[in-house]
N, C-alpha and C. Protein backbone atom coordinates (compact mmCIF):
# COMPACT_ATOMS: atom_id res chain seq x y z
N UNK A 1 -16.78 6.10 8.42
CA UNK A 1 -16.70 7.32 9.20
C UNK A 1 -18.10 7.73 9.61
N UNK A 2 -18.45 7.95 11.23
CA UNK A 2 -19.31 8.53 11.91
C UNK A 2 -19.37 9.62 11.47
N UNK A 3 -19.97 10.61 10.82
CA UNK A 3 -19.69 12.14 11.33
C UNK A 3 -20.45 12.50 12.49
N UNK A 4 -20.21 12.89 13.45
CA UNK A 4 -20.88 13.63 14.61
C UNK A 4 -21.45 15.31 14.34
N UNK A 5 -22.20 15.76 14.07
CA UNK A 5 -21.97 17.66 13.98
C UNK A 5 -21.75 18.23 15.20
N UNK A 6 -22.01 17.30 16.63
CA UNK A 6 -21.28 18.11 17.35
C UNK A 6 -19.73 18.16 18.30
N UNK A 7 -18.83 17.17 16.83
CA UNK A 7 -17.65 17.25 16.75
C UNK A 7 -16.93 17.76 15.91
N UNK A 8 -15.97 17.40 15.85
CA UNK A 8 -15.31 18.26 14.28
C UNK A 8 -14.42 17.02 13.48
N UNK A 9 -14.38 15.54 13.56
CA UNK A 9 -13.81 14.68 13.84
C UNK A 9 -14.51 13.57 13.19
N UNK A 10 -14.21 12.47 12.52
CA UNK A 10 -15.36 11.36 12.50
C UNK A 10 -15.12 10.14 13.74
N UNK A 11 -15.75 9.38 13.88
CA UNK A 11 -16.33 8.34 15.11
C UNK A 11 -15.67 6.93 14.23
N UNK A 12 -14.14 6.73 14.25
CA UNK A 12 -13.77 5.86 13.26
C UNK A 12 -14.53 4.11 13.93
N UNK A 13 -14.85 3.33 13.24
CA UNK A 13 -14.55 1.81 13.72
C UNK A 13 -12.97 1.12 14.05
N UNK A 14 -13.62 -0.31 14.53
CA UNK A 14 -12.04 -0.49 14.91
C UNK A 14 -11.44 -0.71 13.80
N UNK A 15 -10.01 -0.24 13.68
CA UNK A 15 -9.21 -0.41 12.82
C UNK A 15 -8.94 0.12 12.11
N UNK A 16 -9.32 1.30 12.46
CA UNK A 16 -9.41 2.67 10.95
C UNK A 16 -8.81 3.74 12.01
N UNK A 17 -8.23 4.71 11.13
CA UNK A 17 -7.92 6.29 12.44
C UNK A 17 -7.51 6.92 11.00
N UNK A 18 -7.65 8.31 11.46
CA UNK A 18 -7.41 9.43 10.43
C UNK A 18 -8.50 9.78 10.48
N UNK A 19 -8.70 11.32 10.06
CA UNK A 19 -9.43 12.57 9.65
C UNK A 19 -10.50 11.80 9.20
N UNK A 20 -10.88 10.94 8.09
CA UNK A 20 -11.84 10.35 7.32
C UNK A 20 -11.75 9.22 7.98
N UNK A 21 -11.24 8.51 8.35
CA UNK A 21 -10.73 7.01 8.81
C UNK A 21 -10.58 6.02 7.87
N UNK A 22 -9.56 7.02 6.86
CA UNK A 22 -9.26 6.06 5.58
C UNK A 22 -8.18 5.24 5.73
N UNK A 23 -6.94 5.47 7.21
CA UNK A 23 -6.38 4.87 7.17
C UNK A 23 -6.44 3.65 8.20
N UNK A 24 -5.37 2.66 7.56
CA UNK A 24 -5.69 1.33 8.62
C UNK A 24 -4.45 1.57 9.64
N UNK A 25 -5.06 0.89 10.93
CA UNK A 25 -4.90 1.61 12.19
C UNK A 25 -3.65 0.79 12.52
N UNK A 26 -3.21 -0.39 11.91
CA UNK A 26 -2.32 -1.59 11.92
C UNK A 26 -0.95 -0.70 11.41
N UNK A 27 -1.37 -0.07 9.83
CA UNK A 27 -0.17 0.32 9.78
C UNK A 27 0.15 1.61 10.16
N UNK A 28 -0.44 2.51 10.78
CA UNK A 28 -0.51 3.09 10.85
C UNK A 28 0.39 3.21 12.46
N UNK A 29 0.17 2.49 12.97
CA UNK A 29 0.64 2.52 13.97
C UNK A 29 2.02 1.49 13.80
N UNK A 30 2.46 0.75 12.89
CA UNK A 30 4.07 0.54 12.25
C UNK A 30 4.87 1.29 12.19
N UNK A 31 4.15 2.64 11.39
CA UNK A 31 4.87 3.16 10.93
C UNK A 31 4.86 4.80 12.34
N UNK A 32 4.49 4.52 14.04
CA UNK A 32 4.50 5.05 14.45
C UNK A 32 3.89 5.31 15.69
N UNK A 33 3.15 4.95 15.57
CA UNK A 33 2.00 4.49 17.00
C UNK A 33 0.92 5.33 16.45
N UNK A 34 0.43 6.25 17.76
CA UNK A 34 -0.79 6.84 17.74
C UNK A 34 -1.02 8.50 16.65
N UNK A 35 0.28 8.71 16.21
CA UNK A 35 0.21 9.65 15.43
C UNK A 35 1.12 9.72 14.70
N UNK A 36 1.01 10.59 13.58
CA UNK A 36 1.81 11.05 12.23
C UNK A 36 3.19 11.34 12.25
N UNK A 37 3.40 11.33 13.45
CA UNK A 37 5.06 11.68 13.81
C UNK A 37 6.06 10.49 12.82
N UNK A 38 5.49 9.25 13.14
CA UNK A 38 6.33 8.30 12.27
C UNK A 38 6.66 8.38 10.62
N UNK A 39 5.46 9.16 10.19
CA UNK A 39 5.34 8.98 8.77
C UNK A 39 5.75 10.58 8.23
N UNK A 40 5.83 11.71 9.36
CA UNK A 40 6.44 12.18 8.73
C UNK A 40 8.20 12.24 9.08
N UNK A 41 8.84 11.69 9.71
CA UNK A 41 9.91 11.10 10.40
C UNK A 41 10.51 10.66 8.78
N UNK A 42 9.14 9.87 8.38
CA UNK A 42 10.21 8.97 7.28
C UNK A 42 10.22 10.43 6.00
N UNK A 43 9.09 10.75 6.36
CA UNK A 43 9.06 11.86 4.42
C UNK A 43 10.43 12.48 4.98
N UNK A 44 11.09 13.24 5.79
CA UNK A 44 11.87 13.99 6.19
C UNK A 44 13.32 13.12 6.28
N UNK A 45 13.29 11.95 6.32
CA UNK A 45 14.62 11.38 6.03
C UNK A 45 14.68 11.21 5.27
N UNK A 46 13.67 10.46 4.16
CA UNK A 46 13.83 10.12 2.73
C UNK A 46 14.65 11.53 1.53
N UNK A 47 14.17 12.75 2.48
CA UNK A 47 14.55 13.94 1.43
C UNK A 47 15.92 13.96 1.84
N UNK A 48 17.01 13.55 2.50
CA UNK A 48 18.21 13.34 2.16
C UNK A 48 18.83 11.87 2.36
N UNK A 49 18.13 11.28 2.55
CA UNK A 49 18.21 9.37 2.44
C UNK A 49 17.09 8.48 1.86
N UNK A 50 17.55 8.54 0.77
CA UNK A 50 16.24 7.96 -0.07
C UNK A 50 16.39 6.30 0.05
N UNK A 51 17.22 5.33 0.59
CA UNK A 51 17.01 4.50 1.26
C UNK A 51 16.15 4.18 1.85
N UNK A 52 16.00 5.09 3.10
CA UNK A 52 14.78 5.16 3.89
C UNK A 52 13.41 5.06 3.72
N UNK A 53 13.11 5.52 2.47
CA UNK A 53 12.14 5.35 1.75
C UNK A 53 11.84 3.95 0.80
N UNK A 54 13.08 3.57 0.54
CA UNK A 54 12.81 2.32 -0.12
C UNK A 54 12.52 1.15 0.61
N UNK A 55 12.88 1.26 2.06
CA UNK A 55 12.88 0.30 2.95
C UNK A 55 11.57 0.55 3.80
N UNK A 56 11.06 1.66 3.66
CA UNK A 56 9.74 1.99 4.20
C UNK A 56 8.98 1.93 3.56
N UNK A 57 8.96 1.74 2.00
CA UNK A 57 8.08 1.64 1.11
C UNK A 57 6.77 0.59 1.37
N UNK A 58 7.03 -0.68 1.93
CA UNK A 58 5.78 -1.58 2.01
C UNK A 58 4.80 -1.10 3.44
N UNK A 59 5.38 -0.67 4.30
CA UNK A 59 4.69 0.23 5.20
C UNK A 59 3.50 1.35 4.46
N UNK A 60 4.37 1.89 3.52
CA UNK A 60 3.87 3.30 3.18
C UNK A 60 2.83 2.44 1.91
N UNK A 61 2.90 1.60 1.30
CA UNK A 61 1.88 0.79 0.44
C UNK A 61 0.67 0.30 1.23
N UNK A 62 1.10 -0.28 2.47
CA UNK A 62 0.30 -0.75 3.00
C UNK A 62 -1.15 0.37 3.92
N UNK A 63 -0.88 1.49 3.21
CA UNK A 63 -2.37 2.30 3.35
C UNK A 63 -3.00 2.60 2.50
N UNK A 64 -2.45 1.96 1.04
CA UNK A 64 -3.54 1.78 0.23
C UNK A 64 -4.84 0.67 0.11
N UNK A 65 -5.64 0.75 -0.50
CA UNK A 65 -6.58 -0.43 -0.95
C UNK A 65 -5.89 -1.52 -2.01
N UNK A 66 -6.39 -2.63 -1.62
CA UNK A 66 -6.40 -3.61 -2.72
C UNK A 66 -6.40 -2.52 -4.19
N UNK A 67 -7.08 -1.85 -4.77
CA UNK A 67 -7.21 -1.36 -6.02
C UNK A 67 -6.85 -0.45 -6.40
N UNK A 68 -6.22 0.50 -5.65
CA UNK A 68 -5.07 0.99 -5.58
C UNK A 68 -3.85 0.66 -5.84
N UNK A 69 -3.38 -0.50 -5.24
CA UNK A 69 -2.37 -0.90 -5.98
C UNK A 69 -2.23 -1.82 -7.06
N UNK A 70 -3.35 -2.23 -7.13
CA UNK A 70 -3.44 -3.00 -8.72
C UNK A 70 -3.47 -1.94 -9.60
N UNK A 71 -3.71 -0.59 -9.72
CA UNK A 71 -3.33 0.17 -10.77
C UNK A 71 -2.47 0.94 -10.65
N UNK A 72 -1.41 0.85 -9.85
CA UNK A 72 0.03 1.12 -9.68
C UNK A 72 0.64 0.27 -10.21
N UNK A 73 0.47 -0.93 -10.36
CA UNK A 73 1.16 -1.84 -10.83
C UNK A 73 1.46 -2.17 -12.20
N UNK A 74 1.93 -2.83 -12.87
CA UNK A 74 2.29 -3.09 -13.84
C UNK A 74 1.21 -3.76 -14.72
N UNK A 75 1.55 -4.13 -15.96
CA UNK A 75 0.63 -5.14 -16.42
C UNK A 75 1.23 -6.14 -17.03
N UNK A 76 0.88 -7.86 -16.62
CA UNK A 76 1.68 -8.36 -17.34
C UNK A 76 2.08 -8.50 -18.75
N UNK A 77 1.73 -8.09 -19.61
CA UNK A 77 2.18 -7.48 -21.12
C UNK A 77 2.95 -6.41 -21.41
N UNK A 78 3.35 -5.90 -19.84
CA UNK A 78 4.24 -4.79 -19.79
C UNK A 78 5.81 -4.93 -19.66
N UNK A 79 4.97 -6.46 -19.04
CA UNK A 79 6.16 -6.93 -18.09
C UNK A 79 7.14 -8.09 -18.73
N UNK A 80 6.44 -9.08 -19.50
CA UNK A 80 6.65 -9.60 -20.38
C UNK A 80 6.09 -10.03 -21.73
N UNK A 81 7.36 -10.20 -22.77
CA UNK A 81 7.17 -10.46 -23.97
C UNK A 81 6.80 -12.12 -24.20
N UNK A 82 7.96 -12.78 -24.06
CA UNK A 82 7.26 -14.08 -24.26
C UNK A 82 8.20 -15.18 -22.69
N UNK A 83 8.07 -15.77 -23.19
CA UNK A 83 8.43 -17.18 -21.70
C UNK A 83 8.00 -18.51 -21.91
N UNK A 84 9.00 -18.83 -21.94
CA UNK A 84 9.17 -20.28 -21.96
C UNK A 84 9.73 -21.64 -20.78
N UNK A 85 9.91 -22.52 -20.94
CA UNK A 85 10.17 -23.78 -19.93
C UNK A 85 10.17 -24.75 -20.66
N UNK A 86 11.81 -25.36 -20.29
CA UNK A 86 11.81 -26.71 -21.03
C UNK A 86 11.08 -26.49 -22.31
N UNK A 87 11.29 -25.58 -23.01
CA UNK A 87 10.96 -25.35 -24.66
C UNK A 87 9.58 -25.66 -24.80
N UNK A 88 9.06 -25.33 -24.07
CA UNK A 88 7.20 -25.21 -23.86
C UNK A 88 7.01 -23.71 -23.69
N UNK A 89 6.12 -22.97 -24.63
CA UNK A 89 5.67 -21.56 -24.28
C UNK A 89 4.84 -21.85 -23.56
N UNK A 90 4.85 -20.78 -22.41
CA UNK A 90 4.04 -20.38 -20.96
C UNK A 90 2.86 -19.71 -21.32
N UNK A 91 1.77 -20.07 -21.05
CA UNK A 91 0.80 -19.06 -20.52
C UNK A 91 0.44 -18.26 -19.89
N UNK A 92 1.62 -17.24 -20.01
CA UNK A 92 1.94 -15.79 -18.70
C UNK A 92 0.55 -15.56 -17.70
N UNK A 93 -0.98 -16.16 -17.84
CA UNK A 93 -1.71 -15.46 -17.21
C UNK A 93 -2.01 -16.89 -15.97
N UNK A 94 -1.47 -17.93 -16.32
CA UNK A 94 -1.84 -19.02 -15.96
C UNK A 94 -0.84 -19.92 -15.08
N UNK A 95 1.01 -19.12 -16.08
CA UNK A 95 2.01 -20.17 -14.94
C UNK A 95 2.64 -18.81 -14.18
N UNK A 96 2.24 -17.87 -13.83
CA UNK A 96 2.93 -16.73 -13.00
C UNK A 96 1.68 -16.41 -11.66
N UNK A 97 2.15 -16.19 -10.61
CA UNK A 97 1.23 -15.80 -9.88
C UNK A 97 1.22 -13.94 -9.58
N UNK A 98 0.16 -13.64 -9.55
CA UNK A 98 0.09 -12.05 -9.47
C UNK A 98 0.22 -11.53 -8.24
N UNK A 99 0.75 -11.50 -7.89
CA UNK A 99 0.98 -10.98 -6.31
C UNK A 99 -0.01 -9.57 -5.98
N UNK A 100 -0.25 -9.01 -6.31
CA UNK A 100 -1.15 -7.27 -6.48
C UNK A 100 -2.66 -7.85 -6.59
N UNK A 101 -2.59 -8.96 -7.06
CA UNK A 101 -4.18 -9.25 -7.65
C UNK A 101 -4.98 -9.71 -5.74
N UNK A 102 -5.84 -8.83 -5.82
CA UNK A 102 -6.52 -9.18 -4.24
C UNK A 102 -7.97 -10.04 -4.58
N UNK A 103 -7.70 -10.75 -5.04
CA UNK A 103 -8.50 -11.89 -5.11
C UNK A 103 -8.01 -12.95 -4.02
């Protein structure tokens, strides 16, 4: 974010929009085009169709950061106790792939 002082606004780069230009401009415009109408479209259906929300959910994830949602997420020791294959114990950190992990 640019701040200008003789705007009231920041000077986003490409790919960013919002007040701060914290959000990304990709989904942002998924979930609506050039303004907030889409996203609040969905908060306002979800409060009597919570469907709507579940099906909008990766939209609505997708304006977080990588690290953000790695600590939304689970942990695998949360997730599982033990695991096995063909009567071989697994190395949960080694035969599962982490999907959240932004590496």
């Amino acid at each position: 974010c640019d701040m200008d002082t003789s705007q009231a606004y920041c000077t986003c780069s490409d790919g960013w929009t919002g007040t701060y230009c914290a959000v990304d401009a990709q989904a942002f415009g998924n979930l609506g085009g050039n303004s907030s109408e889409g996203l609040i479209d969905v908060i306002d259906t979800g409060k009597t169709n919570p469907a709507t929300v579940i099906s909008a959910l990766p939209a609505l994830l997708s304006f977080l950061t990588d690290e953000q949602r790695v600590e939304m997420s689970y942990l695998v020791e949360d997730m599982i106790v033990d695991a096995t294959f063909e009567e071989q114990t697994l190395d949960v950190r080694e035969s599962f792939t982490f999907f959240n992990d932004p590496s």
